[in-house]
Protein backbone atom coordinates (compact mmCIF):
# COMPACT_ATOMS: atom_id res chain seq x y z
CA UNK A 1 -16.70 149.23 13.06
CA UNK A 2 -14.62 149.97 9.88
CA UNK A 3 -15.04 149.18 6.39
CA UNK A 4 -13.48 149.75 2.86
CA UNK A 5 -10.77 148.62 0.84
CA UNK A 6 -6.90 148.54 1.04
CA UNK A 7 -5.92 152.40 1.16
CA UNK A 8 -9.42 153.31 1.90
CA UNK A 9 -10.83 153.21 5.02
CA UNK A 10 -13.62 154.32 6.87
CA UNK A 11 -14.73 153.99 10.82
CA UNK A 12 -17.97 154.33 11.56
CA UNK A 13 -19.61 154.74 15.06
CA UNK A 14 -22.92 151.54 15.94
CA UNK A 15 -25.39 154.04 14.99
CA UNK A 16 -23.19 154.46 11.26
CA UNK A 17 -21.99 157.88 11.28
CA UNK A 18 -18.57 158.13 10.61
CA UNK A 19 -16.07 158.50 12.94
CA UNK A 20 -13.07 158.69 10.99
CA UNK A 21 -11.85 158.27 7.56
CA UNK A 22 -8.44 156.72 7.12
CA UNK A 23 -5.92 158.25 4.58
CA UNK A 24 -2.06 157.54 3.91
CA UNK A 25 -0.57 155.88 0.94
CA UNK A 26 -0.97 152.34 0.26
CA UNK A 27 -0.74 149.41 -2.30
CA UNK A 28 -2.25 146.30 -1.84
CA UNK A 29 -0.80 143.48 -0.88
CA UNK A 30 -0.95 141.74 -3.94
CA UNK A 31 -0.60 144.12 -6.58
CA UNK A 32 2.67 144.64 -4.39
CA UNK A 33 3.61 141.24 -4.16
CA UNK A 34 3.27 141.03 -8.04
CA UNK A 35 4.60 144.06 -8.97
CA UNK A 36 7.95 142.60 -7.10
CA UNK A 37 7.60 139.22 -8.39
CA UNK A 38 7.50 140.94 -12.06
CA UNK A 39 10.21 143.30 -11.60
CA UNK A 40 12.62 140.90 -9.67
CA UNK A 41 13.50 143.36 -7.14
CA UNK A 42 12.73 142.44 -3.56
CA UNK A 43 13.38 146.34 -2.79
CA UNK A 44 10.31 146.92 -4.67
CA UNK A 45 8.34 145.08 -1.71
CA UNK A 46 6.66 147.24 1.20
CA UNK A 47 7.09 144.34 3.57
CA UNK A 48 9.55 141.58 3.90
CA UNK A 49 8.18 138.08 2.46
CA UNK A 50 9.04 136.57 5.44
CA UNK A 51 6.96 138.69 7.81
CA UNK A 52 4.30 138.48 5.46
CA UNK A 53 4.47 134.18 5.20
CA UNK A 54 4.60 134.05 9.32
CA UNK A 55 1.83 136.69 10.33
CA UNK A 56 -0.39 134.98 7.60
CA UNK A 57 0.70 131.50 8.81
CA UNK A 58 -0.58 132.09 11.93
CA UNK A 59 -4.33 132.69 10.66
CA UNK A 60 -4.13 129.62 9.44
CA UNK A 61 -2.93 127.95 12.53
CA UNK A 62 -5.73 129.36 14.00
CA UNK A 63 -8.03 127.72 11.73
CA UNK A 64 -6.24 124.55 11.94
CA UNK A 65 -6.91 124.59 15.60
CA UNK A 66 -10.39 125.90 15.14
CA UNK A 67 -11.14 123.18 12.54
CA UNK A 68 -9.96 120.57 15.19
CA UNK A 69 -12.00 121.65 18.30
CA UNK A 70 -14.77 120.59 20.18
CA UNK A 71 -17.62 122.37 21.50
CA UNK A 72 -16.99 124.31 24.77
CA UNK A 73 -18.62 126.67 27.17
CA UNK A 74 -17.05 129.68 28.29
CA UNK A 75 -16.27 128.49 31.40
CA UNK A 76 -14.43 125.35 29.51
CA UNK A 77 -12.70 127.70 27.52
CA UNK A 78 -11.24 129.46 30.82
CA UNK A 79 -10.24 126.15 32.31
CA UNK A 80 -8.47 125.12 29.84
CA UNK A 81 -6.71 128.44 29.09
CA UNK A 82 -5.96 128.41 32.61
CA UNK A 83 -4.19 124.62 31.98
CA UNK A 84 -1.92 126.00 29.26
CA UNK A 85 2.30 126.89 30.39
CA UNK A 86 2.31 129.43 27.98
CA UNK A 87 3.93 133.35 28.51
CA UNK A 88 1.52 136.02 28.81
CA UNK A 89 -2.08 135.26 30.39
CA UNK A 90 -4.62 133.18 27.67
CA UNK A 91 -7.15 134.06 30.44
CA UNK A 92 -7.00 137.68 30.26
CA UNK A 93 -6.99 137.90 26.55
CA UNK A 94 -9.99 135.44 26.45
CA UNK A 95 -11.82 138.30 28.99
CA UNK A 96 -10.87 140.94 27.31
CA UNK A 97 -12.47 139.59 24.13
CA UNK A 98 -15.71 139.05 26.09
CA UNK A 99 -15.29 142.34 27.78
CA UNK A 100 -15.00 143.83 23.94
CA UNK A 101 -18.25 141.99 22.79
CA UNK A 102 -20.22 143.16 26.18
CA UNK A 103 -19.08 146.84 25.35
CA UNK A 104 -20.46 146.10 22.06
CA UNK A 105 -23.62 144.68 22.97
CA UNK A 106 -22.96 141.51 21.48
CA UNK A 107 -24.97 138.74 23.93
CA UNK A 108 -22.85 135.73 23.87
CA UNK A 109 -25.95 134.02 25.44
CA UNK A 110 -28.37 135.03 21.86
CA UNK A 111 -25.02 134.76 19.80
CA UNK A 112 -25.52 130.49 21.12
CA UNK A 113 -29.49 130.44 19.73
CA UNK A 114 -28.30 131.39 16.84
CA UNK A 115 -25.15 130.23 16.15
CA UNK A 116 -23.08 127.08 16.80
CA UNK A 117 -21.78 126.59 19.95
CA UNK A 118 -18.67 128.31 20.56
CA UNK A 119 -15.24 125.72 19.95
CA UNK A 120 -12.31 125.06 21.77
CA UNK A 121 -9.24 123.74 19.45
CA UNK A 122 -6.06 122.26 20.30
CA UNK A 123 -3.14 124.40 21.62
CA UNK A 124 -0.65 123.93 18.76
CA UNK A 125 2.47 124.10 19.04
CA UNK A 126 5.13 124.62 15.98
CA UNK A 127 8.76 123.54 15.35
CA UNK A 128 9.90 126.58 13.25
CA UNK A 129 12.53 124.82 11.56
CA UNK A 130 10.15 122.42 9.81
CA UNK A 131 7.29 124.69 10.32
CA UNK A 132 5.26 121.47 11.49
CA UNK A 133 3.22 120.95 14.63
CA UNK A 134 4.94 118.87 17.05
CA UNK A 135 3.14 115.96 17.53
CA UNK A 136 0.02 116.30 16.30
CA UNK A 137 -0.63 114.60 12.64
CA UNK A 138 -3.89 115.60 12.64
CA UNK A 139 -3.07 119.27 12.44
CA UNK A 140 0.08 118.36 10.12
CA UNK A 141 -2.62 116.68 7.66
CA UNK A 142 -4.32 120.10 7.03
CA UNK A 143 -1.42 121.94 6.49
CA UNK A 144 -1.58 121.04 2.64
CA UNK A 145 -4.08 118.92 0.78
CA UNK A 146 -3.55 116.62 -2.74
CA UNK A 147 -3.11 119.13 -5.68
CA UNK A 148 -3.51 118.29 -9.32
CA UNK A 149 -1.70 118.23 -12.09
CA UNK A 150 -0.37 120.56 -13.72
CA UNK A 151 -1.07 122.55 -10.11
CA UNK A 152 1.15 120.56 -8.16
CA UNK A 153 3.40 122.23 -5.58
CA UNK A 154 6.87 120.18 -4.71
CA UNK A 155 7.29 119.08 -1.39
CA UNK A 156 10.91 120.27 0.30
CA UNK A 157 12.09 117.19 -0.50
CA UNK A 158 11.51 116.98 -3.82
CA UNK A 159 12.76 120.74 -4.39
């Protein structure tokens, strides 16, 4: 379990002692993304923008997906993960998440009294040059939302 702030970190063990404390330098993320944006200098940012747009683009994908499943049971989940032609094994990662939780004592059975019931979203998949999903408007509908004026960001087409 670890908590803290950017540049700060601390692990702590289930019964919260702590395990380790994490040191090193660091700036966060947006006080570095401003202090660039101010200065004009991308050589002033720790990470390049574009790795920073795509590994945060996928959360959101995630949630998209998230936002447009169904209820499922576990064994659901692993039928339809089994379904998928993707590389790599869905399956495995989807045990190894419940093997994490059981190692954890975290009872997916009381986690369901208490908690919605776990959901299964659409596997999405994304044209990276229009950074769309292929065929699936519903998903393309939440990837921006009506802003107001003055707040208004351009569409591609307009830029």
């Amino acid at each position: 379990y670890m908590v803290g702030s950017l540049g700060s970190n601390t692990v702590f063990d289930l019964e919260g002692k702590v395990v380790e404390k994490l040191t090193g330098e660091s700036e966060d993320h947006v006080a570095n993304f401003i202090k660039a944006v101010r200065s004009r200098k991308v050589s002033d940012l720790n990470a390049p923008i574009h790795e920073g747009h795509v590994s945060t683009a996928l959360v959101h994908v995630a949630n998209i997906s998230q936002l447009l499943g169904q209820p499922a049971s576990p064994e659901e989940i692993t039928g339809r993960l089994q379904s998928l032609k993707v590389n790599g094994d869905p399956v495995a990662v989807y045990n190894g998440i419940q093997e994490h939780l059981k190692a954890n004592e975290f009872d997916m059975e009381q986690r369901r009294v208490i908690f919605p019931p776990l959901v299964l979203g659409p596997w999405l998949e994304i044209d990276p040059e229009s950074e769309t999903f292929v065929d699936n408007s519903q998903a393309n509908a939440l990837l921006t939302r009506d802003y107001r004026e003055p707040f208004v960001v351009p569409s591609a087409e307009k830029v």
